[in-house]
Protein backbone atom coordinates (compact mmCIF):
# COMPACT_ATOMS: atom_id res chain seq x y z
CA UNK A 1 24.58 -27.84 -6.09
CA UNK A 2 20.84 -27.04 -5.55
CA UNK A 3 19.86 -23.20 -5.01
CA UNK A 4 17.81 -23.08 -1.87
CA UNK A 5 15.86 -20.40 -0.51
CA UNK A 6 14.92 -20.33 2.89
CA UNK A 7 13.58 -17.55 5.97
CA UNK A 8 17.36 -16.21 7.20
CA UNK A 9 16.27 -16.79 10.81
CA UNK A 10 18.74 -18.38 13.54
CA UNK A 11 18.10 -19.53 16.86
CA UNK A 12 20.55 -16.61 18.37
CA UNK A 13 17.70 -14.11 17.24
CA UNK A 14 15.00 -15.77 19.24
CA UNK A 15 12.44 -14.52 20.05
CA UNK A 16 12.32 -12.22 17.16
CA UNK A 17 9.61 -10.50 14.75
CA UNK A 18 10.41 -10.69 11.17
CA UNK A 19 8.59 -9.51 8.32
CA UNK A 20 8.42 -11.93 5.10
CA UNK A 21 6.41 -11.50 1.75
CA UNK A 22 5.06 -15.05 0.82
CA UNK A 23 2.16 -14.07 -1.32
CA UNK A 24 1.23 -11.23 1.09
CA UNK A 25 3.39 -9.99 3.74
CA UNK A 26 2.99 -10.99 7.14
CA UNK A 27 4.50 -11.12 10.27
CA UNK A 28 6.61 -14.17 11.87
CA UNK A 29 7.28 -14.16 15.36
CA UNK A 30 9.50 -16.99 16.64
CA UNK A 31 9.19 -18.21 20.28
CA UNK A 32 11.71 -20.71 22.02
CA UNK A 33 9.84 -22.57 24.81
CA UNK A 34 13.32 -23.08 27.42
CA UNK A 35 11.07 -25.60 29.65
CA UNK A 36 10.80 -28.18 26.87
CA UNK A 37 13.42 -27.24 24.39
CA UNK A 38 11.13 -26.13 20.83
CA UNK A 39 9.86 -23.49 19.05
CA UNK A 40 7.26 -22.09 17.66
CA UNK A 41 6.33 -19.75 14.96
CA UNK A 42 3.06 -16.79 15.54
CA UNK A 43 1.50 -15.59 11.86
CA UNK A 44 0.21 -12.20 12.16
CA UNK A 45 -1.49 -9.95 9.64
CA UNK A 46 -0.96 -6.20 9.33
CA UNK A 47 -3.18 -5.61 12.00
CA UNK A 48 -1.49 -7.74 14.41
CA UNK A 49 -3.80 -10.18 14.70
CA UNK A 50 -2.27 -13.90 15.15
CA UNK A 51 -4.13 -16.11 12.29
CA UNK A 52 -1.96 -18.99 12.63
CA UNK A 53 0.16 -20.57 15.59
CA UNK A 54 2.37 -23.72 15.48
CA UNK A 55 5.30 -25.98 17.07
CA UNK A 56 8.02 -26.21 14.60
CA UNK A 57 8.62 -29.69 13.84
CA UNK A 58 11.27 -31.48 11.28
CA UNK A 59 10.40 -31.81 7.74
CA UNK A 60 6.65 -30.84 8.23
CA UNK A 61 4.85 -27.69 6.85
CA UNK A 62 4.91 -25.28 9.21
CA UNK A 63 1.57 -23.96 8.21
CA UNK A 64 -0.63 -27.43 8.24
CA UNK A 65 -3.89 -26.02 7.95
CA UNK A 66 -6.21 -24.35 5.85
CA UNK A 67 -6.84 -20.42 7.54
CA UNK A 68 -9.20 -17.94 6.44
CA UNK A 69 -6.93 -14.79 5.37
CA UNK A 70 -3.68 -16.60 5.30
CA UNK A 71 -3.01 -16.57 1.85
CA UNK A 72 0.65 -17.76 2.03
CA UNK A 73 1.46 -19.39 -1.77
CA UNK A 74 5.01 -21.21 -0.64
CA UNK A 75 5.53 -24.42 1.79
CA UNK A 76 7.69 -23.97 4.62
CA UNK A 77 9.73 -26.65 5.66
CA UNK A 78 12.31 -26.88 8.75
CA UNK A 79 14.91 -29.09 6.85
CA UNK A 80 18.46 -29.62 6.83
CA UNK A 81 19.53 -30.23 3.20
CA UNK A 82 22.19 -32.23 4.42
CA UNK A 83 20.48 -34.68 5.60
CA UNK A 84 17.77 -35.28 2.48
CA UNK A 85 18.44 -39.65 3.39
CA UNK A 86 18.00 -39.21 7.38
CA UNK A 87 14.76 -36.56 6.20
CA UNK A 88 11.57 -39.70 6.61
CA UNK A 89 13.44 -40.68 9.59
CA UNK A 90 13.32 -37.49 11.31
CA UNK A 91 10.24 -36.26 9.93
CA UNK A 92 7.81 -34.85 13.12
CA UNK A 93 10.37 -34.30 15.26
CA UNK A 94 10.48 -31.42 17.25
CA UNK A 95 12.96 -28.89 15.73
CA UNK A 96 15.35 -27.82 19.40
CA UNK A 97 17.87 -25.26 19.88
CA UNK A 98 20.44 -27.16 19.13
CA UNK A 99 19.79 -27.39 15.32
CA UNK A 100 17.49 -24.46 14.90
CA UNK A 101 18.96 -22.12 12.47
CA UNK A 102 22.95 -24.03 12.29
CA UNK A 103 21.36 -27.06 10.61
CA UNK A 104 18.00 -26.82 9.88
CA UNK A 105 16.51 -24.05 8.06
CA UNK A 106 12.68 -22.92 7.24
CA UNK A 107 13.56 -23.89 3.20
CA UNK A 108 10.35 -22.42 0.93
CA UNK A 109 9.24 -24.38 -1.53
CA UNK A 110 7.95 -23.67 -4.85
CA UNK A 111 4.77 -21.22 -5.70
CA UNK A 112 1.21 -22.84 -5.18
CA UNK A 113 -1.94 -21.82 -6.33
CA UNK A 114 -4.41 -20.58 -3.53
């Protein structure tokens, strides 16, 4: 069985802050958006300043851009690991409360150089 490590976030804790050290430490808030059913993840720095703002969406990298002072080194990937056949399939869609945190996880995947 493959070793996984992922953000332990769950969609009973939203909206929530969390702090997480991936490369530097920064903060995570997670929003849920009732209206249209999704989510989506803040990036602050330690001054509180947001430096990166996204939906969450299946099997895509959460952060999807290049941003001045975020210096994250790991991808981030809302995936279920169950469902690694389904994952080109589902890839882009929006990640809802109904598998948020029970099926799909933010996995991190290995180091990269920044």
């Amino acid at each position: 069985m493959i070793e996984l490590e992922y953000l332990p976030i769950s969609a009973d804790e939203v909206p929530i802050e969390k702090d997480f050290t991936i490369g530097e430490t920064y903060s995570f808030q997670f929003l849920y958006n009732e209206r249209a059913d999704f989510y989506t993840c803040r990036i602050l720095n330690a001054d509180d300043q947001i430096l990166f703002t996204t939906k969450i969406c299946y099997a895509r990298e959460l952060v999807d851009a290049v941003v001045n002072d975020l210096k994250i080194n790991r991808l981030i990937i809302p995936f279920n690991p169950q469902e690694l056949e389904q994952a080109s399939v589902l890839q882009g869609q929006v990640v809802n409360k109904l598998l948020f945190g029970s099926k799909i996880l933010l996995i991190l995947g290995k180091e990269v150089n920044l």
